[in-house]
PDB file of N, CA and C in Angstrom:
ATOM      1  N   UNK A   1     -32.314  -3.364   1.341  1.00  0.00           N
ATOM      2  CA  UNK A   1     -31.043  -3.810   0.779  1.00  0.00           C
ATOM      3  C   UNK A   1     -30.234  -4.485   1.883  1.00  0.00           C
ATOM      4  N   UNK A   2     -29.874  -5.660   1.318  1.00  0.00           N
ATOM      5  CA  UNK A   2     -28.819  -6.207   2.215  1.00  0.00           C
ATOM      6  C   UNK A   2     -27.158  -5.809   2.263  1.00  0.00           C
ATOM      7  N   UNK A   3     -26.870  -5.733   3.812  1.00  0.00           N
ATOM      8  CA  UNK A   3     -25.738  -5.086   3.660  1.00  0.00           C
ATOM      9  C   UNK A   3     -24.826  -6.382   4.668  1.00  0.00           C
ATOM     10  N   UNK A   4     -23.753  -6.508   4.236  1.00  0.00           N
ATOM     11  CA  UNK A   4     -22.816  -8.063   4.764  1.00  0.00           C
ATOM     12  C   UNK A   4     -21.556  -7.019   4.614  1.00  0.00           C
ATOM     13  N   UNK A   5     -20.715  -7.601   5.701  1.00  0.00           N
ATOM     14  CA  UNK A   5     -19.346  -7.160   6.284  1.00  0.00           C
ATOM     15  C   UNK A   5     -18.112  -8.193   5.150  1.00  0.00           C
ATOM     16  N   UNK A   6     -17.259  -7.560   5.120  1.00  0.00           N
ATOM     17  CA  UNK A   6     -16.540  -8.227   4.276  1.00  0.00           C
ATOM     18  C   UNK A   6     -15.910  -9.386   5.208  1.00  0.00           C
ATOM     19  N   UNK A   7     -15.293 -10.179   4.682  1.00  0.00           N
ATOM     20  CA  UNK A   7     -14.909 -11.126   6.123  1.00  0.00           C
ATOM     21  C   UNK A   7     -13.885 -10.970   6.810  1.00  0.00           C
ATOM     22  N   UNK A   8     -12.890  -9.859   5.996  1.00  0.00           N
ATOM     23  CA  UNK A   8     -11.650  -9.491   7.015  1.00  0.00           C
ATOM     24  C   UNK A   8     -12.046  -8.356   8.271  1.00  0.00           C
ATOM     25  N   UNK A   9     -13.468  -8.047   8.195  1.00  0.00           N
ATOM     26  CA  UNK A   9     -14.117  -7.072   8.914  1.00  0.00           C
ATOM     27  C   UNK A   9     -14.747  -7.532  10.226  1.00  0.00           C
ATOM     28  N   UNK A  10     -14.181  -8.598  10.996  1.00  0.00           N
ATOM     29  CA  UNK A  10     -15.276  -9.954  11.664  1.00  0.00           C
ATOM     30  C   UNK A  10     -15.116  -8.722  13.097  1.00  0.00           C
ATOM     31  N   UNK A  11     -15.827  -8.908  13.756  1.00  0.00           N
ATOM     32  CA  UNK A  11     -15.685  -8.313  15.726  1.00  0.00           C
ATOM     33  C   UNK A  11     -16.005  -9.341  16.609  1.00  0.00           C
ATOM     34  N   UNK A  12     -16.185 -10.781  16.035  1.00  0.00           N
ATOM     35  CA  UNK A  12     -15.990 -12.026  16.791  1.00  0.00           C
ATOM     36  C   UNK A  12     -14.815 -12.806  17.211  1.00  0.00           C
ATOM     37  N   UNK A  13     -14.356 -13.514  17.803  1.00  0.00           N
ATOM     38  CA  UNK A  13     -13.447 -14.098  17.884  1.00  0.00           C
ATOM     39  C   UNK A  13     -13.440 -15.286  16.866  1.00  0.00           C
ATOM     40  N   UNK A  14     -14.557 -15.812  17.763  1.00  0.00           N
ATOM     41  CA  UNK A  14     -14.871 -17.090  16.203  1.00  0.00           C
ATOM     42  C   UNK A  14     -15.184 -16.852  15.038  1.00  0.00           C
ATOM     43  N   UNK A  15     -15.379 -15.502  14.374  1.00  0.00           N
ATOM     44  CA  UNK A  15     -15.244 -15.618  13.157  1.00  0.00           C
ATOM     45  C   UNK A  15     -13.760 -14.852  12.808  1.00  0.00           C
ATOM     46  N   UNK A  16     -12.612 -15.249  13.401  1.00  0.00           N
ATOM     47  CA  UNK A  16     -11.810 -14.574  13.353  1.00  0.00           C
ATOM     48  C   UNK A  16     -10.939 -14.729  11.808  1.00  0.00           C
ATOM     49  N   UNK A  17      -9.641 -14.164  11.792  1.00  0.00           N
ATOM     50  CA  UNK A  17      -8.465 -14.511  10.084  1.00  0.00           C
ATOM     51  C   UNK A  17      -8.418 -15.770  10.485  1.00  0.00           C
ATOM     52  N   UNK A  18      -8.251 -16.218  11.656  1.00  0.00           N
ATOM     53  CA  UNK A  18      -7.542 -17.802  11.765  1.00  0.00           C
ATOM     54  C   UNK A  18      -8.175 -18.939  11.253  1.00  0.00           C
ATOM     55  N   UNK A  19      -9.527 -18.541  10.952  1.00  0.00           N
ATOM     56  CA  UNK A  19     -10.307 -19.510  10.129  1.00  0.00           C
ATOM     57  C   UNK A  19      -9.906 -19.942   8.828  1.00  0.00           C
ATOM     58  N   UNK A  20      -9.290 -18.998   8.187  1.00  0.00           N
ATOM     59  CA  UNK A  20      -8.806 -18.916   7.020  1.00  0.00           C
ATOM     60  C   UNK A  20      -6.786 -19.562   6.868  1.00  0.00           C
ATOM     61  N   UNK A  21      -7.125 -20.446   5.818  1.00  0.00           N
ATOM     62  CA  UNK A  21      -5.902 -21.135   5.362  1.00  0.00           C
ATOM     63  C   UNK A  21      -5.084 -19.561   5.131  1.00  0.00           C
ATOM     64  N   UNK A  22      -3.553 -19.944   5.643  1.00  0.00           N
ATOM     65  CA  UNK A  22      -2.540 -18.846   5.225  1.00  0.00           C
ATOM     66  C   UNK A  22      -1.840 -19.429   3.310  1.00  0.00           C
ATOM     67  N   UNK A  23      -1.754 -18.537   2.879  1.00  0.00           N
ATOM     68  CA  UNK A  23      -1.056 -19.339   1.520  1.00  0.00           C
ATOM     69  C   UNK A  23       0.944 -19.067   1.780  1.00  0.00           C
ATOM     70  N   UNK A  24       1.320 -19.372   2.172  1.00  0.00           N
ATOM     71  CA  UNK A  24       3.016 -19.710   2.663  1.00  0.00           C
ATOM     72  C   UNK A  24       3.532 -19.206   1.420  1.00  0.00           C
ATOM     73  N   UNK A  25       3.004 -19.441   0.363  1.00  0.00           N
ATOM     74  CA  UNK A  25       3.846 -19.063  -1.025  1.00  0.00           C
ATOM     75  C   UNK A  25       3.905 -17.584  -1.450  1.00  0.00           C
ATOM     76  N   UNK A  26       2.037 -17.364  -1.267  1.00  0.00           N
ATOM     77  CA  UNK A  26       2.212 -16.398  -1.536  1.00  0.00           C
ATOM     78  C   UNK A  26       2.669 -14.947  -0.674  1.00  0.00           C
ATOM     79  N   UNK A  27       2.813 -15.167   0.798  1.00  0.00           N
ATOM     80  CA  UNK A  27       3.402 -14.136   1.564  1.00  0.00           C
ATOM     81  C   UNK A  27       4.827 -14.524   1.140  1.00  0.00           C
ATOM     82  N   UNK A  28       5.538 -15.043   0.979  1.00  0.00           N
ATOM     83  CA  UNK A  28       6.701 -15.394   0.547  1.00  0.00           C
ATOM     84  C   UNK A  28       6.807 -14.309  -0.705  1.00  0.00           C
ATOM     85  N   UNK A  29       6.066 -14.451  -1.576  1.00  0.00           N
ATOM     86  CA  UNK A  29       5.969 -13.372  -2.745  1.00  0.00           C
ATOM     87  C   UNK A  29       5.751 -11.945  -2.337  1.00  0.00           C
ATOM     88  N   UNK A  30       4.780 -11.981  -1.711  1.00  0.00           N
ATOM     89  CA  UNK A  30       4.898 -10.247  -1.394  1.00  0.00           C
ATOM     90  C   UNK A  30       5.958  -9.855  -0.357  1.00  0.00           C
ATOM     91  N   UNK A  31       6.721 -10.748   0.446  1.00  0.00           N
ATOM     92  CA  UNK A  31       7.560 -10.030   1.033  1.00  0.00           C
ATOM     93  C   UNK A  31       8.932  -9.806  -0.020  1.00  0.00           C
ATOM     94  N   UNK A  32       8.977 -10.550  -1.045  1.00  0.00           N
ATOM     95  CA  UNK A  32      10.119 -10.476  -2.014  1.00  0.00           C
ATOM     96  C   UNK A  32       9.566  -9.296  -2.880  1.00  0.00           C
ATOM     97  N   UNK A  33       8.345  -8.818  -3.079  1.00  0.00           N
ATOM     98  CA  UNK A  33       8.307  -7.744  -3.883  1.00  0.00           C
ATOM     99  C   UNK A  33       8.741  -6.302  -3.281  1.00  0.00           C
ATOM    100  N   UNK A  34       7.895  -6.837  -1.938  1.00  0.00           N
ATOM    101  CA  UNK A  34       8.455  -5.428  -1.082  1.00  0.00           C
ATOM    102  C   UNK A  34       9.723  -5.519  -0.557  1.00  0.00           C
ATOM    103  N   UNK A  35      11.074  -6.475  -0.710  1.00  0.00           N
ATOM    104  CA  UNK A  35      11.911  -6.134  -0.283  1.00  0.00           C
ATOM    105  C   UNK A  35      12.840  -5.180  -1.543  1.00  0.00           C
ATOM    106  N   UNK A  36      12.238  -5.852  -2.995  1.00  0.00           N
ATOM    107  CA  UNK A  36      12.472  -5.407  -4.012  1.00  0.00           C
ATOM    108  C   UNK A  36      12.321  -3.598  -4.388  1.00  0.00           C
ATOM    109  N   UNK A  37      11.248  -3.576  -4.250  1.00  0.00           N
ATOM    110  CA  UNK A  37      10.195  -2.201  -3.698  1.00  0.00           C
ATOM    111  C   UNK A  37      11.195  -1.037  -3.019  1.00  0.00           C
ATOM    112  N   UNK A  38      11.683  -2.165  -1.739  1.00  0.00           N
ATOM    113  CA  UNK A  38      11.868  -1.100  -0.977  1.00  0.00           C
ATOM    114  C   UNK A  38      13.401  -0.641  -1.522  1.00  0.00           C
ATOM    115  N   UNK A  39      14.267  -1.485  -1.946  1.00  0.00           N
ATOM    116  CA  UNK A  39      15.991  -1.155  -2.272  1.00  0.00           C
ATOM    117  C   UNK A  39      15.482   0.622  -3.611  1.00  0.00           C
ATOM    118  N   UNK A  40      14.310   0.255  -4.035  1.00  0.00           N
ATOM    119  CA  UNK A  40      14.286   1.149  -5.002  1.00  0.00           C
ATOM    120  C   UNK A  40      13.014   2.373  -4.506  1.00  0.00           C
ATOM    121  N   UNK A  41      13.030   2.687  -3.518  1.00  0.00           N
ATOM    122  CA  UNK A  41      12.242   2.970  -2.780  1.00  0.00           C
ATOM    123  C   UNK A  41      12.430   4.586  -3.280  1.00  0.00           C
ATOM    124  N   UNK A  42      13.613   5.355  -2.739  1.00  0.00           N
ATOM    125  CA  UNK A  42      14.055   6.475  -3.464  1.00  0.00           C
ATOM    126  C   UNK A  42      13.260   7.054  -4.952  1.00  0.00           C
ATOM    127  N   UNK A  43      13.901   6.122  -5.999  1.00  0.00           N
ATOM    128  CA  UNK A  43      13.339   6.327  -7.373  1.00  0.00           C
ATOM    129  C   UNK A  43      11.987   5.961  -7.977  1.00  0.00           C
ATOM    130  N   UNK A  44      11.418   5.264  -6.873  1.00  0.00           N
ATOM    131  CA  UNK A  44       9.990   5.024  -7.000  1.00  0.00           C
ATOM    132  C   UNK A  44       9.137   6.424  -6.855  1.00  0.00           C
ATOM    133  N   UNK A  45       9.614   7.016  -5.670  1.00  0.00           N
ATOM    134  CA  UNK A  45       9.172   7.770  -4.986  1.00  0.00           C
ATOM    135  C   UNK A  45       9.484   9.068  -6.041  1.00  0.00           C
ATOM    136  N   UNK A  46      10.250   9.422  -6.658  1.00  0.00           N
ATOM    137  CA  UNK A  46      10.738  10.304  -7.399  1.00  0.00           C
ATOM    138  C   UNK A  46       9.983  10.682  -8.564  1.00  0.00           C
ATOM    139  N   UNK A  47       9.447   9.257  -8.951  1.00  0.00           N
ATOM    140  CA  UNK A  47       8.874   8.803 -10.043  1.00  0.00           C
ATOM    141  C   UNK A  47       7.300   9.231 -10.308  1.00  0.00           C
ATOM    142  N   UNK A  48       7.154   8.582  -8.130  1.00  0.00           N
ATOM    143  CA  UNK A  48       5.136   8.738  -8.721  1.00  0.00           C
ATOM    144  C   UNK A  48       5.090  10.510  -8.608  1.00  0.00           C
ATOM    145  N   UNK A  49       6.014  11.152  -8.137  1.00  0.00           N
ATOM    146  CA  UNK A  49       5.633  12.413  -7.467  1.00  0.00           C
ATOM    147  C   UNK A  49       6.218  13.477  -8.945  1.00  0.00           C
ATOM    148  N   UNK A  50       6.871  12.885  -9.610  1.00  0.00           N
ATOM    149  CA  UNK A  50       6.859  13.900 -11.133  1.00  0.00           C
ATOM    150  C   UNK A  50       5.855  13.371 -11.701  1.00  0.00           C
ATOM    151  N   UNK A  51       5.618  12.247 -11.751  1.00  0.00           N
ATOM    152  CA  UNK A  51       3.787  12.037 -12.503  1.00  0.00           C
ATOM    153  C   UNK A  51       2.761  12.626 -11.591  1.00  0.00           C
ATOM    154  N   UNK A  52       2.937  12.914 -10.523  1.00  0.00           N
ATOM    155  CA  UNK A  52       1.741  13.573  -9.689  1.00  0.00           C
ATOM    156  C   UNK A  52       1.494  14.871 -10.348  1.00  0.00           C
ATOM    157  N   UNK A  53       2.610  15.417  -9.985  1.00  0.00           N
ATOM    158  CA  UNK A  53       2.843  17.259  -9.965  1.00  0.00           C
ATOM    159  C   UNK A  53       2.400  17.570 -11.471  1.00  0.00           C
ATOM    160  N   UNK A  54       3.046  16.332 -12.627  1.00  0.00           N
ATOM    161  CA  UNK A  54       2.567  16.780 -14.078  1.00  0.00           C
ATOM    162  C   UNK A  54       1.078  16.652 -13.863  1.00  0.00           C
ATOM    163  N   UNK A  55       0.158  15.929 -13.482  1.00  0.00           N
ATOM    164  CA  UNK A  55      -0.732  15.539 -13.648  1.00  0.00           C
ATOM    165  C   UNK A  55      -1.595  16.896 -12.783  1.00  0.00           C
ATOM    166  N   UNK A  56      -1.615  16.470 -11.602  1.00  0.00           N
ATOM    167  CA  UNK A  56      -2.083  17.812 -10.548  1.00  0.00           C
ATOM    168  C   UNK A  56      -1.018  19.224 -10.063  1.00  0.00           C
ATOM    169  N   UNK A  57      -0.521  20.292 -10.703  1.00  0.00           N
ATOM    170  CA  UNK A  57       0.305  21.121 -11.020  1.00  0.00           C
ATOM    171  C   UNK A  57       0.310  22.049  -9.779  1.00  0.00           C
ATOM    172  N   UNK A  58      -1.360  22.327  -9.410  1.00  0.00           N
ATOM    173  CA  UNK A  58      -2.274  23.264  -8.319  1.00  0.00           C
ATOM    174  C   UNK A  58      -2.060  22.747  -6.609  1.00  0.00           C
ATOM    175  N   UNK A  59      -1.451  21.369  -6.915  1.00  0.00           N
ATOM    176  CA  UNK A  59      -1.254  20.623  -5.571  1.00  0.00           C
ATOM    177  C   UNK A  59       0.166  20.455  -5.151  1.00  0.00           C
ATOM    178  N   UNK A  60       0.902  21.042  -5.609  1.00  0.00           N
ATOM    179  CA  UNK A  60       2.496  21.344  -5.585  1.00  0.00           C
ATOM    180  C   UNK A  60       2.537  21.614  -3.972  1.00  0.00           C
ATOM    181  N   UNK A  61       2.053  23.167  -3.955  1.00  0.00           N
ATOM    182  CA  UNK A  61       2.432  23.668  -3.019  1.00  0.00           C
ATOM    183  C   UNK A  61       1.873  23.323  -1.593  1.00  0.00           C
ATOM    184  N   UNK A  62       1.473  22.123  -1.815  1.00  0.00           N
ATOM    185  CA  UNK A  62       1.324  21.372   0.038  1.00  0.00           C
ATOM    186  C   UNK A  62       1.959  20.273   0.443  1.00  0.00           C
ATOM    187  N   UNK A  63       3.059  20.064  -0.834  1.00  0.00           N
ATOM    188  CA  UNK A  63       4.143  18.903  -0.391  1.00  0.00           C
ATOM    189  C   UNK A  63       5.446  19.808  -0.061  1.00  0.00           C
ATOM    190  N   UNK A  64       6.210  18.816   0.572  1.00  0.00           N
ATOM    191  CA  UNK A  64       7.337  19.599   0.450  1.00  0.00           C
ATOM    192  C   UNK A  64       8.101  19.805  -0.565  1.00  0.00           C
ATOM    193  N   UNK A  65       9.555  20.563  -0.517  1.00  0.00           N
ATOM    194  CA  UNK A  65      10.552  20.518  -1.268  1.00  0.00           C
ATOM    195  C   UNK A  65      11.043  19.563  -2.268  1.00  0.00           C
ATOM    196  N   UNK A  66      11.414  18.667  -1.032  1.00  0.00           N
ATOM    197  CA  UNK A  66      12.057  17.545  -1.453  1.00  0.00           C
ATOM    198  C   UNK A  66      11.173  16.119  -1.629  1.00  0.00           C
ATOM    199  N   UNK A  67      10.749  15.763  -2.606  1.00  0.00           N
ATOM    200  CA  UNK A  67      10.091  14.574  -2.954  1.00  0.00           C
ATOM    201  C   UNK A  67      10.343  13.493  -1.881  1.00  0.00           C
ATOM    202  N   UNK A  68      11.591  12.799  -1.676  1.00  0.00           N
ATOM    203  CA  UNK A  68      12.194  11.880  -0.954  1.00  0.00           C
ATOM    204  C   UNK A  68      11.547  12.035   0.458  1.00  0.00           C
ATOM    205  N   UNK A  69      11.382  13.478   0.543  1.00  0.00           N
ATOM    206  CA  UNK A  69      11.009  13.393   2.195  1.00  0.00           C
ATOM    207  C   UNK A  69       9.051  13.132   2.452  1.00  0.00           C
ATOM    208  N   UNK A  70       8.894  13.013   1.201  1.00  0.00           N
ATOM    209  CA  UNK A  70       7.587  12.526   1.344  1.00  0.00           C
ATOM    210  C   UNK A  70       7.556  11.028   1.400  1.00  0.00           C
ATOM    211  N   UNK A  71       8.815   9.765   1.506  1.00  0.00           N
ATOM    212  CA  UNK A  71       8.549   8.765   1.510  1.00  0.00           C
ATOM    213  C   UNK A  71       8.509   8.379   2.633  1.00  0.00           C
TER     214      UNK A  71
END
C-alpha cells in the first residue's frame, strides 16, 4: 500500500507552504469569523459544554466548576 504525506506535512524546504498561492479573501473571512467567534466566545462556550454534560453526564466530574474557565 501506498502511503503519501499530505502536502501541508512537507520536511523540505522546497517543498515548502510558499509554493502554494495564499487566497487574501479568504483569510480575510476567517479572521472576520473568528473575530465574530471570539466577542461571543463566553456563550459559545456555555453552550457546547451544556450539550456536552447532556450528552456525556459520567464526564462532568473532570471539568471544572465553572464552564467559562474551560475557555
Amino acid at each position: 500500500m501506498l502511503v503519501r504525506r499530505h502536502l501541508v506535512a512537507v520536511t523540505t524546504p522546497e517543498k515548502s507552504l510558499n509554493q502554494f498561492a495564499l487566497d487574501v479573501a479568504l483569510v480575510g473571512r476567517l479572521e472576520a469569523t473568528r473575530a465574530r467567534m471570539r466577542k461571543q466566545d463566553t456563550r459559545l462556550t456555555a453552550i457546547f459544554y451544556t450539550r456536552f454534560f447532556v450528552a456525556a453526564p459520567r464526564l462532568r466530574h473532570i471539568f471544572r466548576d465553572d464552564p467559562a474557565a474551560q475557555a
